[in-house]
Protein backbone atom coordinates (compact mmCIF):
# COMPACT_ATOMS: atom_id res chain seq x y z
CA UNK A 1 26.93 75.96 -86.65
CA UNK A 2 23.36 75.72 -87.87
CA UNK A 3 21.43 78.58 -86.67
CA UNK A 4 23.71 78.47 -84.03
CA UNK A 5 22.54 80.86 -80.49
CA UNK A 6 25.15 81.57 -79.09
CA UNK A 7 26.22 82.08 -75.48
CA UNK A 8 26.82 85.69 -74.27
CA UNK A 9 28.41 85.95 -71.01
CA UNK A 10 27.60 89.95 -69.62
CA UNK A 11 30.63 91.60 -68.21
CA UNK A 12 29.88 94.41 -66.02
CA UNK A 13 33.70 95.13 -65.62
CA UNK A 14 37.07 93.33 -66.18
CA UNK A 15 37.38 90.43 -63.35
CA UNK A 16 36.36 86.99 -62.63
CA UNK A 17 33.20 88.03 -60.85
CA UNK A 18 30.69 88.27 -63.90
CA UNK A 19 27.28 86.73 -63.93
CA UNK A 20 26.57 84.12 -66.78
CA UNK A 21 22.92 85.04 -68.63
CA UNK A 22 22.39 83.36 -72.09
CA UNK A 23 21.07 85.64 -74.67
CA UNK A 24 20.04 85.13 -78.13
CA UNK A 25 21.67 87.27 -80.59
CA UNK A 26 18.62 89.00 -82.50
CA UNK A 27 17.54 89.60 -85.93
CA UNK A 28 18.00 93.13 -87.30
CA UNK A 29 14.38 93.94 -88.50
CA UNK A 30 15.40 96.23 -91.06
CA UNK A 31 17.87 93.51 -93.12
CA UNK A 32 15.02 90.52 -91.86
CA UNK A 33 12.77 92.51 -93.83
CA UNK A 34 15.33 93.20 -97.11
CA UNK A 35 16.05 89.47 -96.99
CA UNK A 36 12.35 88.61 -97.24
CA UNK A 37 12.27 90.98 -100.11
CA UNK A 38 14.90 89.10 -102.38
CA UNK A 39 12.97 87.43 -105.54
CA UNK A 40 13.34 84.60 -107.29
CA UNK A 41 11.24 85.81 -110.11
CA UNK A 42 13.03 88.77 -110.38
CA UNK A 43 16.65 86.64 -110.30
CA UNK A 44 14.75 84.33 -113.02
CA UNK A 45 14.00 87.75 -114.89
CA UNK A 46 17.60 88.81 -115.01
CA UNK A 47 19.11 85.64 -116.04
CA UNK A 48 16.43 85.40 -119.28
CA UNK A 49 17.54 88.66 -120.04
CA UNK A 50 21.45 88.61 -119.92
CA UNK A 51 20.67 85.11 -121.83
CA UNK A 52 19.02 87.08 -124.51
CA UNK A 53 22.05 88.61 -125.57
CA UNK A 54 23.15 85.53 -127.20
CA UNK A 55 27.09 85.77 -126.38
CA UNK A 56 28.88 87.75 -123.55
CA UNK A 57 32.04 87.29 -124.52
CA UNK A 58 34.66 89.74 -123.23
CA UNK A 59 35.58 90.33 -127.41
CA UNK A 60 32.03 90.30 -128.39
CA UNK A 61 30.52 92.69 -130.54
CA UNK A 62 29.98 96.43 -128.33
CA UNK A 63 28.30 98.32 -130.57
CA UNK A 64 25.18 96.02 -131.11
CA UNK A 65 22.30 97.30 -128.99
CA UNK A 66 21.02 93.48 -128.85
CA UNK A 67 23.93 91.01 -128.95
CA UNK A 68 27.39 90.99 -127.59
CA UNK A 69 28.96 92.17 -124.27
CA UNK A 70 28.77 95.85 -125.16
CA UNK A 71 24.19 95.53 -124.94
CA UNK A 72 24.76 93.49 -121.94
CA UNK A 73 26.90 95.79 -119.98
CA UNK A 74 24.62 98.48 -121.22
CA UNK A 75 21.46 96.73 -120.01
CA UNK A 76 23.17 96.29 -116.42
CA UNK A 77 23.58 99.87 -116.40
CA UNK A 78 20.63 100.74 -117.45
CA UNK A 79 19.30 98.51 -114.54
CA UNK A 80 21.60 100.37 -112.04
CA UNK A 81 20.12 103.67 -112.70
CA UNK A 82 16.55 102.58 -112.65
CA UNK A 83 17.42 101.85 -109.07
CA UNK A 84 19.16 104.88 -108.53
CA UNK A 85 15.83 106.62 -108.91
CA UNK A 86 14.71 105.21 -105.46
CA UNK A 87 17.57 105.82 -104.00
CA UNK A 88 17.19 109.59 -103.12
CA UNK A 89 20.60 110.40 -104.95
CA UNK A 90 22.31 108.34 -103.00
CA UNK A 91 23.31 105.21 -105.36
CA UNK A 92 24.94 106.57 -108.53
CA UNK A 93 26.14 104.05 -111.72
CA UNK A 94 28.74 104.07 -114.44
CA UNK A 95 30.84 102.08 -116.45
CA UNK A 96 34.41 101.96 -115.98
CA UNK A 97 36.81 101.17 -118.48
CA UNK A 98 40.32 100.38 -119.51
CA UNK A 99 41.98 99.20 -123.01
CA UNK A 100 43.96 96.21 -122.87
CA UNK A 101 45.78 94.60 -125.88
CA UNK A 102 46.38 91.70 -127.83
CA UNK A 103 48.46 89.38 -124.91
CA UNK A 104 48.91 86.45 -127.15
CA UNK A 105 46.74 84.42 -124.89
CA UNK A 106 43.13 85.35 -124.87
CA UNK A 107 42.76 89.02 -126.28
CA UNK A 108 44.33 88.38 -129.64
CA UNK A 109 42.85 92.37 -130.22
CA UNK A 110 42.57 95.21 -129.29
CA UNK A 111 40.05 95.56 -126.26
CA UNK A 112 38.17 98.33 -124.48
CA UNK A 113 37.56 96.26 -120.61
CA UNK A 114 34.39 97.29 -119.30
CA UNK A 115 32.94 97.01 -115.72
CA UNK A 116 29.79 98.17 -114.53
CA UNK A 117 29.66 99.76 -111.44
CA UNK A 118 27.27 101.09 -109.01
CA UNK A 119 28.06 102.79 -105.77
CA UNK A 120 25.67 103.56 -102.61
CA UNK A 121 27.25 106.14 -100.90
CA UNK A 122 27.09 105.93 -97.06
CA UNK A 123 25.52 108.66 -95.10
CA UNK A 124 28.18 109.09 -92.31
CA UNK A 125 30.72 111.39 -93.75
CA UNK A 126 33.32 110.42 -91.49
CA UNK A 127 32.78 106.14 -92.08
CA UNK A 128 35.10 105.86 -95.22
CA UNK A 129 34.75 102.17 -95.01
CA UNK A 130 33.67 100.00 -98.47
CA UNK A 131 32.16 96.66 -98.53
CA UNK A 132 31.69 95.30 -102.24
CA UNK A 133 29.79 92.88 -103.88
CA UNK A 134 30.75 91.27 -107.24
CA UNK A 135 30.02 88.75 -109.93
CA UNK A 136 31.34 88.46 -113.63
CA UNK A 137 29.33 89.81 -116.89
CA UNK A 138 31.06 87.34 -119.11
CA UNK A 139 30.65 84.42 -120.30
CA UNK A 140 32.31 81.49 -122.80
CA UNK A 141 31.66 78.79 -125.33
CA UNK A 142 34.31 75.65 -125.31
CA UNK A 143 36.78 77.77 -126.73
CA UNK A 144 37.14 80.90 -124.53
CA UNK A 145 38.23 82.99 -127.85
CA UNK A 146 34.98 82.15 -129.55
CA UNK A 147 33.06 85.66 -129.96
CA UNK A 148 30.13 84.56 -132.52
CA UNK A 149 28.77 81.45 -130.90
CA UNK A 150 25.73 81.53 -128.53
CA UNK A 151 27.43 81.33 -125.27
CA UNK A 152 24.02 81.35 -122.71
CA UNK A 153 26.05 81.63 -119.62
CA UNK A 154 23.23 81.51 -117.21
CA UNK A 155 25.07 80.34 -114.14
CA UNK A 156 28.49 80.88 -115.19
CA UNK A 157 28.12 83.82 -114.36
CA UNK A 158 24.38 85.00 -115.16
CA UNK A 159 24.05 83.80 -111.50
CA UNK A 160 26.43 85.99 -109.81
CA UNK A 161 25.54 88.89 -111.90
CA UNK A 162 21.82 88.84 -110.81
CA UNK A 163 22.72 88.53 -107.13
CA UNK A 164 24.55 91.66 -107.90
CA UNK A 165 21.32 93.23 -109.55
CA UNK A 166 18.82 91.74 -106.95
CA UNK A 167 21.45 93.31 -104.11
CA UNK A 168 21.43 96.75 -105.45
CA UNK A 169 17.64 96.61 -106.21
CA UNK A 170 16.54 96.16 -102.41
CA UNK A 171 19.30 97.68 -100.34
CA UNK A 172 19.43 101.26 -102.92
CA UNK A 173 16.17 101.66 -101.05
CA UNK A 174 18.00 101.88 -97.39
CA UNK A 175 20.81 103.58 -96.08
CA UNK A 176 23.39 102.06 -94.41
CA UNK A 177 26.91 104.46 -92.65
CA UNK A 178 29.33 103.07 -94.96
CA UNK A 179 29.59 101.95 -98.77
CA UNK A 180 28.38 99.55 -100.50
CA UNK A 181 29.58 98.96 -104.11
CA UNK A 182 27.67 96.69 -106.72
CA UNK A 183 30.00 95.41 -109.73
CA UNK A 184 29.20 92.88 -112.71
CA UNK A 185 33.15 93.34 -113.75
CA UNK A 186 34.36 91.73 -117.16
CA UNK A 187 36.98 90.01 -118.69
CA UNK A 188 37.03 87.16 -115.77
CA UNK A 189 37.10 84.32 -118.18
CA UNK A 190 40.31 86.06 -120.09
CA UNK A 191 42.16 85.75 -116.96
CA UNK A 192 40.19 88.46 -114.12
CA UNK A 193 41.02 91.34 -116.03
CA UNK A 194 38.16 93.16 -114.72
CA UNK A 195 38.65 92.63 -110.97
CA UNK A 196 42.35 93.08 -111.61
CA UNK A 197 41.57 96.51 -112.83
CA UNK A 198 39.17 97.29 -109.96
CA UNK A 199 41.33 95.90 -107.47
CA UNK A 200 44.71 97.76 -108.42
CA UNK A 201 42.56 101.35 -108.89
CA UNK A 202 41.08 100.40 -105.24
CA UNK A 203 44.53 99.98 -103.97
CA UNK A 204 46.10 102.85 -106.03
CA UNK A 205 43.58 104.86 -104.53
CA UNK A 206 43.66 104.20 -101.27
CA UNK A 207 40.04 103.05 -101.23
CA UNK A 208 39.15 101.30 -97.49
CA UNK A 209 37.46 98.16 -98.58
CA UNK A 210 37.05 95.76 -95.75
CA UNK A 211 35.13 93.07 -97.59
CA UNK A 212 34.73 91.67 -101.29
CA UNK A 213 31.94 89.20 -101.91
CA UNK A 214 32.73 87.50 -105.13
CA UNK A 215 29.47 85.42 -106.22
CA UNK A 216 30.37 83.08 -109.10
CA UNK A 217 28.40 79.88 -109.98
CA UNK A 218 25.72 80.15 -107.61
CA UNK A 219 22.44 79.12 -108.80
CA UNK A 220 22.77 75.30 -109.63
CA UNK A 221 22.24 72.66 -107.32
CA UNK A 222 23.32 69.38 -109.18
CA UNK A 223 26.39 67.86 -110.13
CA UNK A 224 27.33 65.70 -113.02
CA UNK A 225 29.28 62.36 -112.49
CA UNK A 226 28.50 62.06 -108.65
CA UNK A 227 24.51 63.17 -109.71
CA UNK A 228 24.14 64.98 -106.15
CA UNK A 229 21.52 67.07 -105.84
CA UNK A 230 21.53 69.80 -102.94
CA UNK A 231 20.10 73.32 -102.82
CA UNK A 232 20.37 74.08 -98.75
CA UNK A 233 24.42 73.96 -98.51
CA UNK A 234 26.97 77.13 -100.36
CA UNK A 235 30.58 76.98 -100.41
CA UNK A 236 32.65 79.94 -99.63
CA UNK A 237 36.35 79.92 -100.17
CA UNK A 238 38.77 81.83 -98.56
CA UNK A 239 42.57 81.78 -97.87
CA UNK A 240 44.12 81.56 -94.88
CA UNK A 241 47.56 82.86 -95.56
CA UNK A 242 47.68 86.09 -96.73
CA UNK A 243 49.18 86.66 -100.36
CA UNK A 244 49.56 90.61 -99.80
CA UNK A 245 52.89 91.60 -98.67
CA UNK A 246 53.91 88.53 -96.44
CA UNK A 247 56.96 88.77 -95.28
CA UNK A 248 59.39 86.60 -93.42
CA UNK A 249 58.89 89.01 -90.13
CA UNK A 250 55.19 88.44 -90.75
CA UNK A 251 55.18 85.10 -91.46
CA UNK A 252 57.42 84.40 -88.46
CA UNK A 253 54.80 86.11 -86.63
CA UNK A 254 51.96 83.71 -87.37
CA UNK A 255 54.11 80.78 -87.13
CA UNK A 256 54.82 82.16 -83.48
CA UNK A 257 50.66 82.62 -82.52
CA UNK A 258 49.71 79.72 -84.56
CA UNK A 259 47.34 81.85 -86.81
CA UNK A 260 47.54 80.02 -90.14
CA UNK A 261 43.91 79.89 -90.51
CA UNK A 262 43.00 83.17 -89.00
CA UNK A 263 43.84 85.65 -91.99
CA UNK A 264 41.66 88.43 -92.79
CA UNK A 265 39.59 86.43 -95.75
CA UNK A 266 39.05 83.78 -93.48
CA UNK A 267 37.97 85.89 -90.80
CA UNK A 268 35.12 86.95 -93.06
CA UNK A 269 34.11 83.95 -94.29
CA UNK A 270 33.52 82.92 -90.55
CA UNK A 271 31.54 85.75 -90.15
CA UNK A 272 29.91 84.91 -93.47
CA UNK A 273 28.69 81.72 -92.31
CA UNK A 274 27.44 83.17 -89.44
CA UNK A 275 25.71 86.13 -90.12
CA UNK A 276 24.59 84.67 -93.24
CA UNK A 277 22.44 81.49 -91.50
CA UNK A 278 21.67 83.62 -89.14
CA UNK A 279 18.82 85.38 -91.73
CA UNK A 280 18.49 82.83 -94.05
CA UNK A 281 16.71 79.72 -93.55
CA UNK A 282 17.59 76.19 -94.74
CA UNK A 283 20.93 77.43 -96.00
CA UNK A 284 24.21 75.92 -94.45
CA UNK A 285 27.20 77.81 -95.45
CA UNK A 286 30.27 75.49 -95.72
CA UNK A 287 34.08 77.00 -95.42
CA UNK A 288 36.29 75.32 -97.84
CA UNK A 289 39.95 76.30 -96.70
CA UNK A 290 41.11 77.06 -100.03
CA UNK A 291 41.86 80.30 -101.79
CA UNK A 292 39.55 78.75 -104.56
CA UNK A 293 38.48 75.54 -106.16
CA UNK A 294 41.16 72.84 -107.36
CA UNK A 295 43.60 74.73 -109.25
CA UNK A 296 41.24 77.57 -110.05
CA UNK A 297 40.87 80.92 -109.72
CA UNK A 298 37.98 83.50 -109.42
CA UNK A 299 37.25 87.71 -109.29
CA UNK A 300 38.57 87.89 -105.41
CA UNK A 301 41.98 86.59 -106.34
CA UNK A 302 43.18 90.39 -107.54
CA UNK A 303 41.64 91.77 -104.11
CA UNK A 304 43.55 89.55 -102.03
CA UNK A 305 46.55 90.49 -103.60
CA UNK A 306 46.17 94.12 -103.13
CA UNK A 307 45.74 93.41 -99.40
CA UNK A 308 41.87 93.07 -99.07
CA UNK A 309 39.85 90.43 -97.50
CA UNK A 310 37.68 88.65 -99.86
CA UNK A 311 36.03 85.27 -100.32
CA UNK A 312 34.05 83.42 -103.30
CA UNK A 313 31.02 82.40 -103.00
CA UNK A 314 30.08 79.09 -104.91
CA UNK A 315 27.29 76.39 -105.24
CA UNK A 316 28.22 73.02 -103.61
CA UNK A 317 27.88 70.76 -106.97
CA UNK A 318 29.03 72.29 -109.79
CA UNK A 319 28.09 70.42 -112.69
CA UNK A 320 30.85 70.80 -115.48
CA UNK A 321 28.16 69.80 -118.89
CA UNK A 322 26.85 73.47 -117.64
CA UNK A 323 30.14 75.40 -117.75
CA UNK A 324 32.00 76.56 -120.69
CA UNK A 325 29.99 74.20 -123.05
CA UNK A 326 28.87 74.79 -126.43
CA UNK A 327 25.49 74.36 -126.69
CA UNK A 328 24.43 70.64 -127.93
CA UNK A 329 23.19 67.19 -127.11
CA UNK A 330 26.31 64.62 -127.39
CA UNK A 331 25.87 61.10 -126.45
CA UNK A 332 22.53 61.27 -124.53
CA UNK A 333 24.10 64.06 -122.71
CA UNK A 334 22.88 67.87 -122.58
CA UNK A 335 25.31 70.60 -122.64
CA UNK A 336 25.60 74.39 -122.45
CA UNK A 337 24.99 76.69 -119.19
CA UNK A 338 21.33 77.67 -120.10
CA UNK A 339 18.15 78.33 -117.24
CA UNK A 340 16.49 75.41 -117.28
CA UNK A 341 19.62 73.60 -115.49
CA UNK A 342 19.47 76.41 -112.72
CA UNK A 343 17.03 75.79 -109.21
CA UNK A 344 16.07 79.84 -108.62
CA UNK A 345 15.10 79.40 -104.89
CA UNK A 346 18.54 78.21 -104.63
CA UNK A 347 19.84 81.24 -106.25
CA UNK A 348 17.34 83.35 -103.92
CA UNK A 349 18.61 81.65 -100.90
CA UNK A 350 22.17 82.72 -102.13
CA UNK A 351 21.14 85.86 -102.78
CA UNK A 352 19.46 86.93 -99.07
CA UNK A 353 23.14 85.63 -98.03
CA UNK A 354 25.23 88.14 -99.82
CA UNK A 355 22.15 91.06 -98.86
CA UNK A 356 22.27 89.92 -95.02
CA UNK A 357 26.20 89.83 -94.88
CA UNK A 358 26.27 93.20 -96.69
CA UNK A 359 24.11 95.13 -94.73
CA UNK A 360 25.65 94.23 -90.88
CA UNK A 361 28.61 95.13 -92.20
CA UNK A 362 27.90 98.14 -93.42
CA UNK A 363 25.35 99.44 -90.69
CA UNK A 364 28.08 98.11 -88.02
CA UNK A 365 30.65 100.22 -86.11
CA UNK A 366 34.04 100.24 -88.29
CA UNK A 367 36.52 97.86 -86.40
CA UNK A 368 38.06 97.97 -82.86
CA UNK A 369 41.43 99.06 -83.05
CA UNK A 370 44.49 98.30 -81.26
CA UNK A 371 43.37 94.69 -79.93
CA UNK A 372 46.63 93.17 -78.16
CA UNK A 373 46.43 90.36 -75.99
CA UNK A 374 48.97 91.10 -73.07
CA UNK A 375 51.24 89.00 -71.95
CA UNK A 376 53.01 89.28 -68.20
CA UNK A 377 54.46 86.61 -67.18
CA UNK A 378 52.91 82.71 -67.45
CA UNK A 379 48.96 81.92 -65.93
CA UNK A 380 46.02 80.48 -66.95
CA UNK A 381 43.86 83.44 -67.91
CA UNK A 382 43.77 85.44 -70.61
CA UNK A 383 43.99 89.49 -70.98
CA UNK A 384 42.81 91.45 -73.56
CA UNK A 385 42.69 95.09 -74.53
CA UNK A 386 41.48 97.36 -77.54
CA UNK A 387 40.62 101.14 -78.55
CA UNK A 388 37.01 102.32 -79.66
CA UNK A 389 36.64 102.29 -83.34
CA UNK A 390 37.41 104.91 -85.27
CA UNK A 391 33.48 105.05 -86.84
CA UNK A 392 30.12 104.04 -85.59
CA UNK A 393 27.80 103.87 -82.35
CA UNK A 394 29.35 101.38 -80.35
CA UNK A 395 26.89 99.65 -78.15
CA UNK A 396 29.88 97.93 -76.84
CA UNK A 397 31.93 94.71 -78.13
CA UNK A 398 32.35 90.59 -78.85
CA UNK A 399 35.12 89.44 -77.35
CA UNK A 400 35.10 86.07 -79.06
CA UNK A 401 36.32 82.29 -78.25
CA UNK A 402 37.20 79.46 -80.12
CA UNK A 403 39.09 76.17 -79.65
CA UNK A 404 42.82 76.17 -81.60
CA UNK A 405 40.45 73.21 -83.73
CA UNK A 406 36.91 74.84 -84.22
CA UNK A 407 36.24 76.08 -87.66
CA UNK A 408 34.09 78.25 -86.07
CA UNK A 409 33.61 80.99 -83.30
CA UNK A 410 32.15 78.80 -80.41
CA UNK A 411 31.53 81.23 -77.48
CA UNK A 412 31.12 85.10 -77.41
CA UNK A 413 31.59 87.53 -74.36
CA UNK A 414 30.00 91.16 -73.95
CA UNK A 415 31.22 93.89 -72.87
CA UNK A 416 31.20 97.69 -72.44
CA UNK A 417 34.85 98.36 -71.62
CA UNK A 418 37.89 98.31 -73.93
CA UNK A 419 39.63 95.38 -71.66
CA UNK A 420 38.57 92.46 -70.66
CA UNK A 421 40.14 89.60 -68.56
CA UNK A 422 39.08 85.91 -69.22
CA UNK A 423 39.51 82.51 -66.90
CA UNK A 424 40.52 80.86 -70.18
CA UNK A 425 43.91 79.75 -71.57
CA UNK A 426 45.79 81.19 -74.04
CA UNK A 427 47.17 78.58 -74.79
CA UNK A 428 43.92 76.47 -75.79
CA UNK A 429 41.81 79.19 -77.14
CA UNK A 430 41.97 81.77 -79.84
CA UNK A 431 40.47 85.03 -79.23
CA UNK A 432 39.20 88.09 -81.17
CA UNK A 433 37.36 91.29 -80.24
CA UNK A 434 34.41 92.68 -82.67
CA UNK A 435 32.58 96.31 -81.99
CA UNK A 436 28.88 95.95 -81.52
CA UNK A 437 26.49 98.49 -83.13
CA UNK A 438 23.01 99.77 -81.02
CA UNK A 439 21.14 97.43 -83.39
CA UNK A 440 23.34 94.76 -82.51
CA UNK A 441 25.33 94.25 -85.92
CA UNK A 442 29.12 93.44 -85.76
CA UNK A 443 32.10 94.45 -87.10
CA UNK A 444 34.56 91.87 -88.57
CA UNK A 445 36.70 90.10 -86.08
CA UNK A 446 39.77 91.67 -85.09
CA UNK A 447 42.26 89.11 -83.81
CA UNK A 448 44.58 90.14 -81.37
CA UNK A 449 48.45 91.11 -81.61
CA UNK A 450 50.85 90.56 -79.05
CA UNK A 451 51.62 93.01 -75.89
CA UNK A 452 54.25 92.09 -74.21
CA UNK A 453 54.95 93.86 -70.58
CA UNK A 454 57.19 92.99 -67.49
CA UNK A 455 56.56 90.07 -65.31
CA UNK A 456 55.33 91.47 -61.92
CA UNK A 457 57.64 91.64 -59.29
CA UNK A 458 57.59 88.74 -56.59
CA UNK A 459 56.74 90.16 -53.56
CA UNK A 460 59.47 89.65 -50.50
CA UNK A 461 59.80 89.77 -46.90
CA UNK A 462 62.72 90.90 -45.23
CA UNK A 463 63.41 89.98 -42.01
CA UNK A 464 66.34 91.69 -39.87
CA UNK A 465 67.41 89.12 -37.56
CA UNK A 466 68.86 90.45 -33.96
């Protein structure tokens, strides 16, 4: 779906009759122009400095002002407010904390969990919605309980924390209805303590987050064994089942639609891909339909399980000398995650993708609600209805298309009612509805339940026969 234009068909009303007129979905000026603002000097500038604190390690020293994860976190922050002075009171930092103990795994102490988080409030009062963007402080040597060895951690995840840092630079500058949260969390590498924490307090809270962009590992663009070099292609992972509260009623449910691969996290990474190579050029995003990589796990796990959508976002090659290496040369071979390894136009690229998905969401309408598909009786058409969002200027709304085997959303139909009725087959096609903003930024996808209502009555002649 390479800067894919797609086809909007302009309903006028809810029949057959509409008139077909391509259109080419536009660029919002004000997130072209933050895109074009995202640095790769100033990415190179904070992965040299969260390198300079030798060793990030979640049980690192945290009272050293130079070394250890306790300077680190206090450099981020530091960083946070320095934006917050542009922000006109709107972006506001902290660190957030929580005191774990010894587990007999990896925290064999006592350990004060620290995340670092900065929040830019939205300016409609009434739009509660949150969109946040992550990456991981900490780092590790071989041993992931080694606290005194340089451990560099440029990429793993010096990356994703500078996307963070780059993010809140440019958009604290802008305002945008709802809220956008910037975290570098820790404790990922002891087993995503940090997001745990977050996500739990989010969902203890009540806090409406409708997306979680985890960045982790994505400023590399070469692989070791298969030597594959690539800097125009991202991964994002996403499940498609959802791990919150899936129950057999609910899982009979999706068995029933066939909507295995339409959860909420995958939802968003197709909008992801879209929005995101939409605004940024020679960048391909591709879906990988697992919750993670092989066996692995990352900072959006925690989210998913408290109910959120979420998806990682990962370089295509990872090359394993550059992760969770000591630093050495061993058999002709170079190993330890330090700068020179990393290509920091990819990393910009990466960047501008998180920044672009970010800000549609959060200057979009909140979602439509209420989207049923009805269901009367058998036919070859298609009926759908939905109520206005609850937040936002709604322009009016996607109803979008896709064949039961596109990854993708293939065809999307306008509209300014709240029903629309479409010469397509439910039984081919899946469908979902998305409010559409003034500016012409969407919502997420909401795909549609099931209505059910009576057949209509077969008309009948009666004849009285003399």
């Amino acid at each position: 779906m390479r800067k894919l234009i797609l086809l909007l068909i302009t309903l006028s009303s809810c029949t057959y009759a509409f008139a077909q007129s391509p259109v080419i979905i536009q660029k919002d000026a004000q997130i072209e122009k933050m895109v074009s603002e995202v640095s790769a000097d100033s990415l190179h500038a904070n992965i040299i400095k969260l390198v300079s604190f030798g060793t990030r390690n979640t049980l690192s020293a945290t009272t050293n002002p130079k070394r250890g994860i306790g300077a680190a976190r206090n450099w981020i922050l530091s960083r946070f407010n320095a934006f917050a002075k542009s922000s006109g009171g709107r972006l506001t930092a902290k660190l957030d904390t929580n005191n774990y103990h010894p587990d007999g795994k990896r925290i064999d102490v006592p350990v004060v969990l620290t995340n670092v988080v900065a929040t830019l409030k939205g300016t409609d009062p009434n739009d509660h919605r949150i969109f946040v963007i992550s990456g991981h402080m900490d780092n590790m040597r071989t041993n992931v309980m080694d606290r005194e060895g340089d451990a560099p951690g440029a990429n793993d995840d010096g990356s994703g924390s500078a996307a963070v840092l780059e993010c809140a630079r440019i958009m604290s500058k802008q305002t945008f209805p709802a809220t956008i949260i910037f975290v570098t969390v820790c404790g990922e590498e002891q087993g995503l303590l940090g997001s745990g924490f977050m996500a739990a307090n989010a969902k203890k809270n009540n806090w409406d987050i409708e997306a979680v962009l985890n960045n982790d590992i994505i400023g590399s663009n070469n692989s070791n064994e298969t030597n594959i070099i690539e800097n125009t292609k991202i991964r994002v992972f996403s499940e498609g089942l959802p791990t919150f509260e899936l129950d057999d009623k609910k899982a009979a449910a999706i068995r029933f639609m066939g909507l295995e691969n339409d959860g909420a996290s995958r939802q968003l990474a197709r909008y992801v891909k879209e929005t995101g190579e939409r605004y940024v050029d020679n960048l391909e995003v591709s879906m990988v339909y697992r919750p993670d990589r092989f066996g692995r796990g990352g900072d959006h796990g925690p989210y998913q399980q408290n109910g959120y959508a979420a998806v990682r976002l990962t370089e295509m090659n990872e090359n394993f000398y550059h992760q969770h290496q000591n630093v050495r040369t061993e058999n002709g071979i170079s190993y330890g995650d330090l700068p020179e390894y990393m290509d920091f136009e990819y990393l910009r690229k990466n960047t501008a993708l998180n920044l672009s998905n970010l800000a549609n969401l959060a200057k979009a309408p909140s979602m439509p609600q209420t989207v049923s598909l009805v269901m009367e009786g058998q036919g070859n058409s298609t009926s759908i209805n939905w109520k206005a969002p609850a937040t936002g200027r709604v322009k009016g709304y996607y109803v979008m298309m896709r064949e039961t085997t596109s990854p993708v959303w293939q065809k999307k139909f306008f509209t300014t009612a709240n029903e629309i009725k479409l010469p397509y087959s439910k039984d081919n096609y899946f469908f979902a509805v998305q409010s559409v903003s003034d500016g012409g930024n969407e919502s997420l996808p909401v795909v549609p339940s099931v209505l059910r209502r009576p057949r209509p009555a077969t008309a009948t002649t009666n004849q009285k026969s003399n």
